[in-house]
C-alpha atoms as a PDB file:
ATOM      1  CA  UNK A   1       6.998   5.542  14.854  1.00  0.00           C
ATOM      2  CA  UNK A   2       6.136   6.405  11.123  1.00  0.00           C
ATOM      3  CA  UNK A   3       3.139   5.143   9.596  1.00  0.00           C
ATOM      4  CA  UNK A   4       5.273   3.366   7.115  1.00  0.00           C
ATOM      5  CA  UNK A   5       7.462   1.643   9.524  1.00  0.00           C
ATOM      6  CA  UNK A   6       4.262   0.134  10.840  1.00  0.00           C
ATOM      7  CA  UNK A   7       3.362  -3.581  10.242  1.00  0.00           C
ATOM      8  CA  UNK A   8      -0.198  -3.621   8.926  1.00  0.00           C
ATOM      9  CA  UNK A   9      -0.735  -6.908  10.516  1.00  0.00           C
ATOM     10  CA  UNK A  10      -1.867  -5.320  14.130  1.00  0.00           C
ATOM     11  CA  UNK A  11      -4.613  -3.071  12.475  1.00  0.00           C
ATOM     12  CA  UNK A  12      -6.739  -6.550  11.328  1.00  0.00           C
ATOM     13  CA  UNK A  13      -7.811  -7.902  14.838  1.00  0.00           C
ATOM     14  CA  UNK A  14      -7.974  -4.236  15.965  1.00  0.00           C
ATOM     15  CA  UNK A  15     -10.531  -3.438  13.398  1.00  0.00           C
ATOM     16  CA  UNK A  16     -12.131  -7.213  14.044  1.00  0.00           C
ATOM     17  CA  UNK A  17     -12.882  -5.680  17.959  1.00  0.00           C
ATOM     18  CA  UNK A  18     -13.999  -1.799  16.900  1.00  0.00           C
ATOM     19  CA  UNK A  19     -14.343  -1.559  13.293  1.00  0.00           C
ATOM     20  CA  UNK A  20     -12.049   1.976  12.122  1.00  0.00           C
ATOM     21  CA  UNK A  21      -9.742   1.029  15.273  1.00  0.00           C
ATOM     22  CA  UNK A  22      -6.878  -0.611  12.772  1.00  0.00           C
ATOM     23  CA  UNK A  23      -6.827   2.526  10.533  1.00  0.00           C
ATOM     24  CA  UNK A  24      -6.199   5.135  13.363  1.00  0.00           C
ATOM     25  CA  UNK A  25      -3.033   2.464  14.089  1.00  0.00           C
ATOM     26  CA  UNK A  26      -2.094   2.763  10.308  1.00  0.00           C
ATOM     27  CA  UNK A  27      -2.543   6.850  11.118  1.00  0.00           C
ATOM     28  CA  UNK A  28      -5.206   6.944   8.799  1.00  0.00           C
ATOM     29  CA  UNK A  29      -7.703   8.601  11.836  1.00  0.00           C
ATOM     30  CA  UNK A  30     -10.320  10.332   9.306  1.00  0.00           C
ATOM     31  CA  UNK A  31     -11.036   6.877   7.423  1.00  0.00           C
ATOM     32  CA  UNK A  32     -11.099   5.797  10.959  1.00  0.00           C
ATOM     33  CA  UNK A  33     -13.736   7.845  12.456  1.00  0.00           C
ATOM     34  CA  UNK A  34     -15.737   7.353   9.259  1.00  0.00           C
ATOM     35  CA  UNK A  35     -15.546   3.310   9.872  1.00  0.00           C
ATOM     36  CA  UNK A  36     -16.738   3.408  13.259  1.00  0.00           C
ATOM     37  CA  UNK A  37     -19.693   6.509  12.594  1.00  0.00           C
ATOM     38  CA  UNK A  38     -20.836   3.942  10.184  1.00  0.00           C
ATOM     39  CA  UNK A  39     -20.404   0.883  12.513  1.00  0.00           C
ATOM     40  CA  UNK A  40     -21.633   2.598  15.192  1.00  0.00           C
ATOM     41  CA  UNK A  41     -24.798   3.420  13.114  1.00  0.00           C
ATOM     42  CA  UNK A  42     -25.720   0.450  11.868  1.00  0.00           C
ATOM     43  CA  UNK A  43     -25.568  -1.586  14.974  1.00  0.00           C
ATOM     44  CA  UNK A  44     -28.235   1.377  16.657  1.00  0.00           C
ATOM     45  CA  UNK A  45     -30.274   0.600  13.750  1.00  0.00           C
ATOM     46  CA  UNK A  46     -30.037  -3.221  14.711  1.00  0.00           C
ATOM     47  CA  UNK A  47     -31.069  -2.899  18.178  1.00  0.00           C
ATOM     48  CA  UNK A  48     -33.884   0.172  17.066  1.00  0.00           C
ATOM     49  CA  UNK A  49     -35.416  -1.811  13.524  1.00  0.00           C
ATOM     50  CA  UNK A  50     -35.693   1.896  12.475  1.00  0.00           C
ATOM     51  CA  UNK A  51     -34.204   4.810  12.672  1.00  0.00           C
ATOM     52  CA  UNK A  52     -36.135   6.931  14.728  1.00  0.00           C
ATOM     53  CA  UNK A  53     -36.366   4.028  17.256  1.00  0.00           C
ATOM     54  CA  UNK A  54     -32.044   4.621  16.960  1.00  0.00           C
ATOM     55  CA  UNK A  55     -32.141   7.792  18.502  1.00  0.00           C
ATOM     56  CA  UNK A  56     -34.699   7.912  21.148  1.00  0.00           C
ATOM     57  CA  UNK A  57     -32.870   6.615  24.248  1.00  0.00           C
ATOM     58  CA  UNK A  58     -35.704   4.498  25.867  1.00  0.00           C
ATOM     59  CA  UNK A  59     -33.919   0.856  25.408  1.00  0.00           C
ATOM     60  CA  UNK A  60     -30.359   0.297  25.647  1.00  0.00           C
ATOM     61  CA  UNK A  61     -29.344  -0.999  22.524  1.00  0.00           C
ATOM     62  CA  UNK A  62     -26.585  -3.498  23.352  1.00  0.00           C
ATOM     63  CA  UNK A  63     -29.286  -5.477  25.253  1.00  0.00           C
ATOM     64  CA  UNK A  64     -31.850  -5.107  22.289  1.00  0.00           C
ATOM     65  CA  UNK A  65     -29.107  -6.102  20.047  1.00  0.00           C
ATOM     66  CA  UNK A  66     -28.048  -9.064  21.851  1.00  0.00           C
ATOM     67  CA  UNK A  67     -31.419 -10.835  21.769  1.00  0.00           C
ATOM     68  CA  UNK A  68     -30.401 -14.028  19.604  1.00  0.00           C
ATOM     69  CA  UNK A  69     -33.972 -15.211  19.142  1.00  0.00           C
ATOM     70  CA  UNK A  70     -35.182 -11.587  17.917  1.00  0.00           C
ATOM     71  CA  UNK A  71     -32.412 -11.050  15.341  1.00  0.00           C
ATOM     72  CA  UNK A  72     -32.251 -12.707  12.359  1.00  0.00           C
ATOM     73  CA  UNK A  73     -29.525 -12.932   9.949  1.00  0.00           C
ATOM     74  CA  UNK A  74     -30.952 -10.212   7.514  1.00  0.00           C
ATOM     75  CA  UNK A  75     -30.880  -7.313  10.484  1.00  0.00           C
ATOM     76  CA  UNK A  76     -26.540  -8.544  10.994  1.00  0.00           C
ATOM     77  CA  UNK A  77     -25.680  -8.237   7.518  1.00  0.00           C
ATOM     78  CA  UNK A  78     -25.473  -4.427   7.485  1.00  0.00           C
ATOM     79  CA  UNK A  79     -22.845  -4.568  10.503  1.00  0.00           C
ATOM     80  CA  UNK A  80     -21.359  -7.172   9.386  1.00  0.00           C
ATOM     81  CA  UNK A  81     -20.995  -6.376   6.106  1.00  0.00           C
ATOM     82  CA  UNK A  82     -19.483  -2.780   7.157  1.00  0.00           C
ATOM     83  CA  UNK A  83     -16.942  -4.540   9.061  1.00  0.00           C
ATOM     84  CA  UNK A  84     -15.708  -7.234   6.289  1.00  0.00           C
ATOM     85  CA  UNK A  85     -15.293  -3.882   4.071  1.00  0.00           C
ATOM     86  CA  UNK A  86     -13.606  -2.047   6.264  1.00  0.00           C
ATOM     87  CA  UNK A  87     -10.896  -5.070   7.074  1.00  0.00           C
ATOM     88  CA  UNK A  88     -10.886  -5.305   3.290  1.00  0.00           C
ATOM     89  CA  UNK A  89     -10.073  -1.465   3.081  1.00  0.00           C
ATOM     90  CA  UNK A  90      -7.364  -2.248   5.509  1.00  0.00           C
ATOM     91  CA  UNK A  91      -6.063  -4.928   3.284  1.00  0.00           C
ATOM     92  CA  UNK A  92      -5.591  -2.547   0.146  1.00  0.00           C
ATOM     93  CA  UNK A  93      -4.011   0.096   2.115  1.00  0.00           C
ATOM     94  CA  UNK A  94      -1.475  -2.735   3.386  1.00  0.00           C
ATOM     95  CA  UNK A  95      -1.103  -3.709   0.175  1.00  0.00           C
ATOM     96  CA  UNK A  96      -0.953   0.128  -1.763  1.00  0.00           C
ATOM     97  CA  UNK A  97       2.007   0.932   0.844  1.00  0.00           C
ATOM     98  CA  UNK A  98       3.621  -2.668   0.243  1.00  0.00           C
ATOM     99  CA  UNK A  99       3.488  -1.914  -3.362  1.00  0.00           C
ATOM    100  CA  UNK A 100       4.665   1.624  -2.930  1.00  0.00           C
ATOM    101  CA  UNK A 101       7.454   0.634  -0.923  1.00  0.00           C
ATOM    102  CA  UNK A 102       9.074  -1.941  -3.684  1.00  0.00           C
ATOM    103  CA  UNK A 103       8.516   0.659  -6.655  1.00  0.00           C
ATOM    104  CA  UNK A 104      11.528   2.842  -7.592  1.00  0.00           C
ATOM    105  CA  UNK A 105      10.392   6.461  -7.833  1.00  0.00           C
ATOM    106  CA  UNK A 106      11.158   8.712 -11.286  1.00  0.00           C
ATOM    107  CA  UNK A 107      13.894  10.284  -9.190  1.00  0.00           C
ATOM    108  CA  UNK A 108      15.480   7.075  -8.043  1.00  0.00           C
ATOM    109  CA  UNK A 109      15.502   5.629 -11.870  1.00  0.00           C
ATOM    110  CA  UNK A 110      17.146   9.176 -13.261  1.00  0.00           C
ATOM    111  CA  UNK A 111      19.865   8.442 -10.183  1.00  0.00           C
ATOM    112  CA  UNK A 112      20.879   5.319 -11.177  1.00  0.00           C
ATOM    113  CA  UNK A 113      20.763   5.847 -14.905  1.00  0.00           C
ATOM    114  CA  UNK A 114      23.194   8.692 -14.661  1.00  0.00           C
END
């Protein structure tokens, strides 16, 4: 299957569940492993509070992370603020192949004016 036979609706919830999954569906794989690097490092900075708490392995950070009553909302707006931007990148790649799609290229205009 091309990448432009593919609906773009499918890479939205896949990018809700593991943010850069819905652009390696749209074949877009580099943006995709760029989304996730950057997902996946600002969730280790959520569990850690720092960075060089990020990389030592002493905790595991899911758990860390999942602690409601330690998190507040300023420590989730980095991940979630990576993940509304990438969905919105997905959105303006939808809609920059949509638009692509439905203009006439220089070619097809000198076609039909001859």
């Amino acid at each position: 299957m091309s990448d432009l036979s593919r609906p773009v609706w499918p890479a939205y919830p896949l990018s809700a569940l593991i943010a850069g999954l819905g652009h390696w569906y749209l074949g877009r794989w580099k943006r995709g492993v760029i989304w996730f690097a950057c997902y996946s490092l600002a969730i280790a900075f959520l569990s850690a509070r720092s960075i060089g708490g990020a990389l030592t392995p002493n905790e595991p950070f899911v758990v860390t992370a999942l602690q409601f009553d330690a998190v507040s909302y300023t420590d989730v707006a980095i991940p979630l603020a990576i993940l509304l931007i990438c969905l919105l990148d997905i959105y303006l790649i939808g809609l920059t192949e949509r638009t692509a799609a439905r203009t006439p290229s220089a070619d097809d205009v000198q076609s039909n004016s001859s």
